[in-house]
N, C-alpha and C. Protein backbone atom coordinates (compact mmCIF):
# COMPACT_ATOMS: atom_id res chain seq x y z
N UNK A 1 42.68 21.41 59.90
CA UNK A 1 41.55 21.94 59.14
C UNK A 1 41.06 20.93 58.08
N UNK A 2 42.11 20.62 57.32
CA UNK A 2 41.63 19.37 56.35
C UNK A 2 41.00 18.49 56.39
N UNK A 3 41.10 17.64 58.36
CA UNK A 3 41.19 16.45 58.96
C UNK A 3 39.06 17.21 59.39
N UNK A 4 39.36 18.37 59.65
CA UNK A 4 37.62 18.68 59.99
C UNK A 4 37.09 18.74 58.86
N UNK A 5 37.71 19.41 57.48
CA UNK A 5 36.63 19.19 56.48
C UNK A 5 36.31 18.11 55.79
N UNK A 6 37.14 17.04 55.88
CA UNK A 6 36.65 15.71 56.25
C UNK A 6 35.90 15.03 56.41
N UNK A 7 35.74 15.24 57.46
CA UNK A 7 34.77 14.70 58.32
C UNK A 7 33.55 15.54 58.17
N UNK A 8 33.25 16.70 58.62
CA UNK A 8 32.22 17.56 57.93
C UNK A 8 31.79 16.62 56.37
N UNK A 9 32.20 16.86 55.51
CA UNK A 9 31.92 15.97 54.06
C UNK A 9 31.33 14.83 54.32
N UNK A 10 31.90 13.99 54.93
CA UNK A 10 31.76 12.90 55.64
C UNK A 10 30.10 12.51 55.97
N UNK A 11 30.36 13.48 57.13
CA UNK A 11 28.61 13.50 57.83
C UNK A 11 27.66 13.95 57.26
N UNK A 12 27.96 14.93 56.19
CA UNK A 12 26.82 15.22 55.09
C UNK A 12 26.72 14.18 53.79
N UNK A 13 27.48 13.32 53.74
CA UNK A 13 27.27 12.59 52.73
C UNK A 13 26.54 11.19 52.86
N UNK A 14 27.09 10.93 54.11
CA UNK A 14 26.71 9.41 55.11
C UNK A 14 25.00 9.41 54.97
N UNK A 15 24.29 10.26 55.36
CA UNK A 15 22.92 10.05 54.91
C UNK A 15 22.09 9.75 53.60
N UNK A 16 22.87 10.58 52.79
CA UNK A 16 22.92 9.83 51.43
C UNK A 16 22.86 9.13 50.94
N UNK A 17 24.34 8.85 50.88
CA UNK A 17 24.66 7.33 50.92
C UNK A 17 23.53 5.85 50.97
N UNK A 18 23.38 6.64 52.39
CA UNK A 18 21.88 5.35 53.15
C UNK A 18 20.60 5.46 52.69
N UNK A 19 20.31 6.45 52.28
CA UNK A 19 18.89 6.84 51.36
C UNK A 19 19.27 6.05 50.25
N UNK A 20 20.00 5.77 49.46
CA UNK A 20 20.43 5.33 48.20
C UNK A 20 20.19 3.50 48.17
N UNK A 21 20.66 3.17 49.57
CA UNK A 21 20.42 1.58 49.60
C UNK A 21 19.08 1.51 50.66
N UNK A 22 18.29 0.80 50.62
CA UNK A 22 17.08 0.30 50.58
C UNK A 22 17.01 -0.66 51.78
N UNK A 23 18.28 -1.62 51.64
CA UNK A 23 18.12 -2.82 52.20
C UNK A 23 19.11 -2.83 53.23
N UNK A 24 19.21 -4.24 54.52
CA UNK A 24 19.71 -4.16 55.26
C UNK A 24 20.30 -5.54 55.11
N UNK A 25 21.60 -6.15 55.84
CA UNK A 25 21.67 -7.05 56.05
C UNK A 25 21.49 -7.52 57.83
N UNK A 26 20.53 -8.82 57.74
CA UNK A 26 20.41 -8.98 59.10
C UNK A 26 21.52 -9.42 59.77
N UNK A 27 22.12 -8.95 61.07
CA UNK A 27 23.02 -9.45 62.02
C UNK A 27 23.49 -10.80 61.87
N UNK A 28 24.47 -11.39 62.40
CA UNK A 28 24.91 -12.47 63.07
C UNK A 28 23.79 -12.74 64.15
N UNK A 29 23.28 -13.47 64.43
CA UNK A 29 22.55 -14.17 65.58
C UNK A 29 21.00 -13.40 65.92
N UNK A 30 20.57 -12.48 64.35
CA UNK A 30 19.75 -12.24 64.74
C UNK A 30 18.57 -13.30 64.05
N UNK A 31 17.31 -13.07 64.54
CA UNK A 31 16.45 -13.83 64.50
C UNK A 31 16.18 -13.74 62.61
N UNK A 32 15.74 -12.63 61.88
CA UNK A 32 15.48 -12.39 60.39
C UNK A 32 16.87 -14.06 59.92
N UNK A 33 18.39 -13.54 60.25
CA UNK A 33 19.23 -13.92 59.27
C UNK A 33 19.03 -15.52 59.65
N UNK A 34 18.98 -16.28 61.09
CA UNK A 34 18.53 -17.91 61.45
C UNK A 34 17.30 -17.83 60.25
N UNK A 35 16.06 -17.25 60.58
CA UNK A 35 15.08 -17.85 60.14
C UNK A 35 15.21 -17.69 58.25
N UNK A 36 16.07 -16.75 57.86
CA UNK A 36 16.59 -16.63 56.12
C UNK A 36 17.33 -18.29 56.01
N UNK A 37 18.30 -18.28 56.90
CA UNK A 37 19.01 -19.76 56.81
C UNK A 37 18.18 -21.11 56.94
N UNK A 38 17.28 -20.81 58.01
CA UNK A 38 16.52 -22.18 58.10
C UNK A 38 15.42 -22.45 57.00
N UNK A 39 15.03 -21.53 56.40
CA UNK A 39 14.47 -21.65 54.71
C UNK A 39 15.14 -22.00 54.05
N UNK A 40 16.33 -22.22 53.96
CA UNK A 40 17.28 -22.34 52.81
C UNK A 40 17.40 -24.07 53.18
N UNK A 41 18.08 -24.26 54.56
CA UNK A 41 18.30 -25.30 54.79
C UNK A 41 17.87 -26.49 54.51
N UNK A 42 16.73 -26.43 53.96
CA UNK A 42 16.00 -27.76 53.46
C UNK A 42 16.17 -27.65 52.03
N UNK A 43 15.91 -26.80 51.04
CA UNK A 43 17.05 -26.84 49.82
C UNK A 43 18.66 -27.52 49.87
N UNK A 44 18.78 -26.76 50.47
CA UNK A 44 20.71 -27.63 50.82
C UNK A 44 20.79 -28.77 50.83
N UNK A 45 20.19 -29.30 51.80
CA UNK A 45 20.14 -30.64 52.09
C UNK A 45 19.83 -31.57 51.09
N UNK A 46 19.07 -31.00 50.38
CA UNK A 46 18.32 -32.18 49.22
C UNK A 46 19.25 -31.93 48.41
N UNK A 47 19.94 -30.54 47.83
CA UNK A 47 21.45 -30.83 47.00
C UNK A 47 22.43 -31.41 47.54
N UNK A 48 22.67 -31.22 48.66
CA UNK A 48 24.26 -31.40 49.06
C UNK A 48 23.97 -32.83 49.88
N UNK A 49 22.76 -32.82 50.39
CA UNK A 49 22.85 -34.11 51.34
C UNK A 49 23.21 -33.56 53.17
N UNK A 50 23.09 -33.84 53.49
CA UNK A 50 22.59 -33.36 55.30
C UNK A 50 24.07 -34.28 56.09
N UNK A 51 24.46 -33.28 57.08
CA UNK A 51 24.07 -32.15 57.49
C UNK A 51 24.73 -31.01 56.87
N UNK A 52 24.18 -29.65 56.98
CA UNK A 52 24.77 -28.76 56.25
C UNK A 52 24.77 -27.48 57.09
N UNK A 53 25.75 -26.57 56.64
CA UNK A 53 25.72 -25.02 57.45
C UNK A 53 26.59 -24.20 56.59
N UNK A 54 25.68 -23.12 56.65
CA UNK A 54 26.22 -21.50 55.15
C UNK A 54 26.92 -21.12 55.89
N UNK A 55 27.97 -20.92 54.77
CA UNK A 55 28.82 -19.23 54.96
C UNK A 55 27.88 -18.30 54.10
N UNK A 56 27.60 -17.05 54.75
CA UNK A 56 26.99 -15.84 54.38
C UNK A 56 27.81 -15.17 53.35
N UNK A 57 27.95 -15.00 52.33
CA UNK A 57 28.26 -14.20 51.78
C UNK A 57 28.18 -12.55 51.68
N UNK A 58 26.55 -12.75 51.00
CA UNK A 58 25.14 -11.68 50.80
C UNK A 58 24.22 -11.74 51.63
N UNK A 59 23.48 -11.13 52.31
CA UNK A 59 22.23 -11.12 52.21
C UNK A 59 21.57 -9.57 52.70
N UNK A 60 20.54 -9.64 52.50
CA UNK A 60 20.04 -8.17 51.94
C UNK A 60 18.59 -8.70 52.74
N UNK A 61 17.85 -7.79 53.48
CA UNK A 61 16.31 -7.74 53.17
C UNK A 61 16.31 -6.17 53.46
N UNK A 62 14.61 -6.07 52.82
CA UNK A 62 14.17 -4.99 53.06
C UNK A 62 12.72 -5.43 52.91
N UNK A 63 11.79 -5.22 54.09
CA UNK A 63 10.70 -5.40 54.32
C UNK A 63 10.58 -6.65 54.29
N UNK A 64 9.41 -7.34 53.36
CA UNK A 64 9.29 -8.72 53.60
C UNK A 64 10.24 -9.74 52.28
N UNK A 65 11.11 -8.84 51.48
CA UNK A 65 11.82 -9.45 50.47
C UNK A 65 13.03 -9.74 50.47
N UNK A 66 13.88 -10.55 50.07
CA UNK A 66 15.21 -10.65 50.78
C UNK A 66 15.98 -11.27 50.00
N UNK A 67 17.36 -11.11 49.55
CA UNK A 67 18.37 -11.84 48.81
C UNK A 67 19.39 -12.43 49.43
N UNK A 68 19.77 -13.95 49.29
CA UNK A 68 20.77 -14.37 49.71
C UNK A 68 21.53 -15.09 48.96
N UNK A 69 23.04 -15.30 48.99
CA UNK A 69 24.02 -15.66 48.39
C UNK A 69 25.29 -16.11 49.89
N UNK A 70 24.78 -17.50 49.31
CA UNK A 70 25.50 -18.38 50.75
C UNK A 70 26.16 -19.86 49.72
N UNK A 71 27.50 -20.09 50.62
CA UNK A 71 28.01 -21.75 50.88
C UNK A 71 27.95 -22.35 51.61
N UNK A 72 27.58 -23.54 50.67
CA UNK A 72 26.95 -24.67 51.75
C UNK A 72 28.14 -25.61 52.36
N UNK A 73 28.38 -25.82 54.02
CA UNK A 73 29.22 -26.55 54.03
C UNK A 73 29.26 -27.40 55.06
N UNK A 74 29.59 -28.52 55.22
CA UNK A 74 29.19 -29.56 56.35
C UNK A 74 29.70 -28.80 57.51
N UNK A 75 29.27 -29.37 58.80
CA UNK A 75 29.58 -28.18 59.61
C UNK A 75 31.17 -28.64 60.53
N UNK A 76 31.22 -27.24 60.96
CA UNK A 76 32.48 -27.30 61.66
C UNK A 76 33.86 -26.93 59.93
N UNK A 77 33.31 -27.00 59.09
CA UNK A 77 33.91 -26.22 58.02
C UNK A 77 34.75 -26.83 56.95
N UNK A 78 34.07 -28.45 57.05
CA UNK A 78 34.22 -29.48 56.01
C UNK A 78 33.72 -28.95 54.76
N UNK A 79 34.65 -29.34 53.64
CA UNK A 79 33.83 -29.10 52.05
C UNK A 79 32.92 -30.17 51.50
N UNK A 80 32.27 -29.52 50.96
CA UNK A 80 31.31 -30.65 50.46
C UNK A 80 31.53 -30.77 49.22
N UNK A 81 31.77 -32.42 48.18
CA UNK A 81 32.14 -33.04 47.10
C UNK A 81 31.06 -32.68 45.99
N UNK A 82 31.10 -31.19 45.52
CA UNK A 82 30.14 -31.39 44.43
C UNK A 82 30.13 -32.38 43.95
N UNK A 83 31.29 -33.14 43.16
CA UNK A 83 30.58 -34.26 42.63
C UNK A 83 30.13 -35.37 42.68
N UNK A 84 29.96 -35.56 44.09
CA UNK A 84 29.46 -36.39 44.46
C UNK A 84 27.85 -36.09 45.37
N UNK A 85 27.85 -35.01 45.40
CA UNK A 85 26.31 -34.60 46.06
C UNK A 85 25.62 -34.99 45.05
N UNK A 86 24.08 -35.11 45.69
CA UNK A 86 22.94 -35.41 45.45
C UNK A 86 22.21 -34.61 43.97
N UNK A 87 22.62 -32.91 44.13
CA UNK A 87 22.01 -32.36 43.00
C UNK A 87 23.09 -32.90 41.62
N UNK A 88 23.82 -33.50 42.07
CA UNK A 88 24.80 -33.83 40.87
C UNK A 88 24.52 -35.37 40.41
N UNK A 89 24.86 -35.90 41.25
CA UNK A 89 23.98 -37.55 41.16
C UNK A 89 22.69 -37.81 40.24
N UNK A 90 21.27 -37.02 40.34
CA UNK A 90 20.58 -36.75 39.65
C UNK A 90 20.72 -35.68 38.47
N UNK A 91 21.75 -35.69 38.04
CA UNK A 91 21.99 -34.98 36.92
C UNK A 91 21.24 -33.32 36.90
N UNK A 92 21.10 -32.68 37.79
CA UNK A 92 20.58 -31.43 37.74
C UNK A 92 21.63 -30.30 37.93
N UNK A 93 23.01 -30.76 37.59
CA UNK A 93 24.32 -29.38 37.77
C UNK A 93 25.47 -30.21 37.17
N UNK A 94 26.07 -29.68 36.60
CA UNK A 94 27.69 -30.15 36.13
C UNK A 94 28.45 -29.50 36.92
N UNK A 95 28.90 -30.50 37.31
CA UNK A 95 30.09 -29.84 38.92
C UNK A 95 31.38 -29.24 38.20
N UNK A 96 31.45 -29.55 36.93
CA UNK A 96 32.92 -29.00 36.26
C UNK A 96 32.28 -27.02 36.10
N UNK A 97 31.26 -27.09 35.65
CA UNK A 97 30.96 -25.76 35.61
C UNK A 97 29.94 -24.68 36.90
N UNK A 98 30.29 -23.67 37.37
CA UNK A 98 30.05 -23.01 37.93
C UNK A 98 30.38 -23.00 39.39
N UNK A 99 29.86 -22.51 40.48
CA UNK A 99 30.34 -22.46 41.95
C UNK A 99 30.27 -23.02 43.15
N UNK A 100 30.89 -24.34 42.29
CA UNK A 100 30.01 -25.62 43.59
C UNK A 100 29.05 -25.55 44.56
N UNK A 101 29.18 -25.41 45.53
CA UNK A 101 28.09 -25.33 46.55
C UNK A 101 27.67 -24.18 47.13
N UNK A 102 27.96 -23.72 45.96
CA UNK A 102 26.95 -21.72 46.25
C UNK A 102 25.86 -21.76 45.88
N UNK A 103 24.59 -21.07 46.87
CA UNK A 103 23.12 -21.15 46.25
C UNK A 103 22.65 -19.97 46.74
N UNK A 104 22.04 -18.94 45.24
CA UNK A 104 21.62 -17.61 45.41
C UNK A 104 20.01 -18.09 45.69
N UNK A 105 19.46 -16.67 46.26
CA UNK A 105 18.42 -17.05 46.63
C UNK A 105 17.06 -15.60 46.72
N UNK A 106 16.40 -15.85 45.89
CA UNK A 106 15.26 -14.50 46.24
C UNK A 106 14.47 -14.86 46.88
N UNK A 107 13.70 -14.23 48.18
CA UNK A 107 12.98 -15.08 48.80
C UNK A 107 11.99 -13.97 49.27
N UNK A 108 10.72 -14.26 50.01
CA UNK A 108 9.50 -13.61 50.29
C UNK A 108 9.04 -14.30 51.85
N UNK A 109 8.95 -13.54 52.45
CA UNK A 109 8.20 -13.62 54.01
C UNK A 109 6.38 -13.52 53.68
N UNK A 110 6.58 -14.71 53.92
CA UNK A 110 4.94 -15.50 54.06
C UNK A 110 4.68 -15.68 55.56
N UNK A 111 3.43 -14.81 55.78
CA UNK A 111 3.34 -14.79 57.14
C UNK A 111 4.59 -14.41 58.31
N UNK A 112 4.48 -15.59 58.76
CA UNK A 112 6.32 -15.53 60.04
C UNK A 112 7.31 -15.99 59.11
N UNK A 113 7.26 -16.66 58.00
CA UNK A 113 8.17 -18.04 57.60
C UNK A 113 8.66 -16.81 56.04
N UNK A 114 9.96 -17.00 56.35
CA UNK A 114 10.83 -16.92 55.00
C UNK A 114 10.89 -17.75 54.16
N UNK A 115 10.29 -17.45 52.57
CA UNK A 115 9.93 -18.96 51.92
C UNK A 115 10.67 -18.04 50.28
N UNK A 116 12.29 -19.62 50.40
CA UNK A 116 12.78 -19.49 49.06
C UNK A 116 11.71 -19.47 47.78
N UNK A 117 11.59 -18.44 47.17
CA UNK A 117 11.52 -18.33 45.54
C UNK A 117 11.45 -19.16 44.32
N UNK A 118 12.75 -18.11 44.28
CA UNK A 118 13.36 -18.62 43.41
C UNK A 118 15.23 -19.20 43.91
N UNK A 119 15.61 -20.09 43.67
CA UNK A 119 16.80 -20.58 43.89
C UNK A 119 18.05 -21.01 42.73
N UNK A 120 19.30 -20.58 42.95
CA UNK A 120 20.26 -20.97 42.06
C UNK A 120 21.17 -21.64 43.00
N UNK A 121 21.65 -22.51 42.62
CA UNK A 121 22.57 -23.79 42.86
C UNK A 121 23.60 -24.24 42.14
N UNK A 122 25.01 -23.57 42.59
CA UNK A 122 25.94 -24.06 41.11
C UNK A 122 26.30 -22.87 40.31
N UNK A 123 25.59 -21.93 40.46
CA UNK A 123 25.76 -20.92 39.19
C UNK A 123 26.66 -20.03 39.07
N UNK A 124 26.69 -20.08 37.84
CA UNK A 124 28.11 -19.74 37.36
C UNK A 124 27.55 -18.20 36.57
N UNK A 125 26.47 -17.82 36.78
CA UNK A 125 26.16 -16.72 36.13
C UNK A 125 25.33 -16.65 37.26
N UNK A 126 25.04 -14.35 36.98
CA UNK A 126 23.69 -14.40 37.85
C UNK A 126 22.64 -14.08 37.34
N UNK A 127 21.75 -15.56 37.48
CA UNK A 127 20.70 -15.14 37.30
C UNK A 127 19.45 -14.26 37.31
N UNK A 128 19.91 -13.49 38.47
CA UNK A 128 18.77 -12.76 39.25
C UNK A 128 19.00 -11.53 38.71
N UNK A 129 20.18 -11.15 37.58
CA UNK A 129 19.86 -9.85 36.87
C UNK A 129 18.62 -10.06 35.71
N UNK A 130 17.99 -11.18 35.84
CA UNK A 130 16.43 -11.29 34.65
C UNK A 130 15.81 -9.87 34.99
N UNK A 131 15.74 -9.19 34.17
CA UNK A 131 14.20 -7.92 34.77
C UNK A 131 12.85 -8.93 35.34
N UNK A 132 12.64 -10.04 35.20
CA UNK A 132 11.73 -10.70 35.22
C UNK A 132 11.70 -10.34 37.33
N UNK A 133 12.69 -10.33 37.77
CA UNK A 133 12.24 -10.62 39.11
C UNK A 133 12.42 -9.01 39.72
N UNK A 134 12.71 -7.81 38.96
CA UNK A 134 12.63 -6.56 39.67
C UNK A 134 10.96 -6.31 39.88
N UNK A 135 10.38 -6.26 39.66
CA UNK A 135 9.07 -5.94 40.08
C UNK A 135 8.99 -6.04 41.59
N UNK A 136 9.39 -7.29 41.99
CA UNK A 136 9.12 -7.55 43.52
C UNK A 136 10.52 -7.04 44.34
N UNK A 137 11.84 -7.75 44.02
CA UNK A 137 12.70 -7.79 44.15
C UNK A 137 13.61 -6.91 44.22
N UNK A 138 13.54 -5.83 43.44
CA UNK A 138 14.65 -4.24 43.05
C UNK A 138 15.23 -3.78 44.62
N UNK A 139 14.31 -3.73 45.46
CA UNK A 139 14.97 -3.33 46.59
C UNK A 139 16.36 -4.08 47.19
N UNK A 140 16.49 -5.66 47.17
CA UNK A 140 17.38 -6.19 47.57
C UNK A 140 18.44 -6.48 46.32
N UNK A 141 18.07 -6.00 45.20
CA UNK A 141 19.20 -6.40 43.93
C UNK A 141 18.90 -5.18 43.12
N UNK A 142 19.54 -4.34 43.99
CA UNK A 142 19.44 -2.77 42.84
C UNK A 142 20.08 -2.88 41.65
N UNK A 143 21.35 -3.41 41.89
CA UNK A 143 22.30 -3.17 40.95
C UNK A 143 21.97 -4.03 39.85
N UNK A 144 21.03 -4.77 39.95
CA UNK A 144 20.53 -5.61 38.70
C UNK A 144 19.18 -4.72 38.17
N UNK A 145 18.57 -3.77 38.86
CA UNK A 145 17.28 -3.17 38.51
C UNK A 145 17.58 -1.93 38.14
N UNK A 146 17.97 -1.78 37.09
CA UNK A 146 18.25 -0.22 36.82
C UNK A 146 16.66 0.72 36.56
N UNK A 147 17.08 1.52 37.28
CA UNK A 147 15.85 2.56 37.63
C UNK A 147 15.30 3.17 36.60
């Protein structure tokens, strides 16, 4: 009896639940999460230096808006030398502080093409709790947009 009211609870709550979040994350191998990565990919490269390939952490869309939080890493699952990459070389990150080759990302579907934002690289804080970017954004970063 316990094991059914359970589950009963369960199935009435599960819709909920999903009304409550907004956003989706796209699949492994689906077309949204490649074409989120291949926007990113030309950012990467110019920090980290080429060739490069994410580990997924995050990512979130809902409609044409989308959040991602990925590591960048040579492929086949080599690390890459913050301090010796490119965004560090030009003095734009201190590799002693924040998350080496992690880069958050708010981004907007222009036309077909997923086109990064705004971008963080390195960060050791998150930025993307600014209220400055809930206006567009709240759907994929609730927990930074309080209602």
């Amino acid at each position: 009896m316990l094991k059914q009211c359970t589950l009963a609870v369960a199935l009435t709550l599960a819709p909920l639940v999903a009304l409550g979040q907004s956003f989706e994350e796209p699949a492994r191998g689906s077309v949204t999460r490649a074409d989120i990565l291949s926007a990113l990919r030309p950012h990467a490269e110019w920090d980290f230096g080429a060739p490069v390939e994410f580990v997924v952490g995050e990512m979130r869309v809902a409609g044409d808006v989308a959040f991602a939080m990925v590591g960048a890493q040579r492929p086949g699952g080599e690390q890459i030398d913050i301090f010796t990459a490119p965004v560090t070389l030009r003095g734009e990150t201190d590799p002693q502080a924040g998350n080496g080759t992690t880069m958050e990302a708010l981004m907007q579907k222009s036309g077909r093409m997923w086109v990064a934002v705004h971008i963080g690289i390195n960060s050791s804080e998150g930025w993307w709790y600014d209220q400055q970017y809930c206006p567009i954004w709240a759907e994929v970063i609730p927990d930074a947009c309080p209602e």
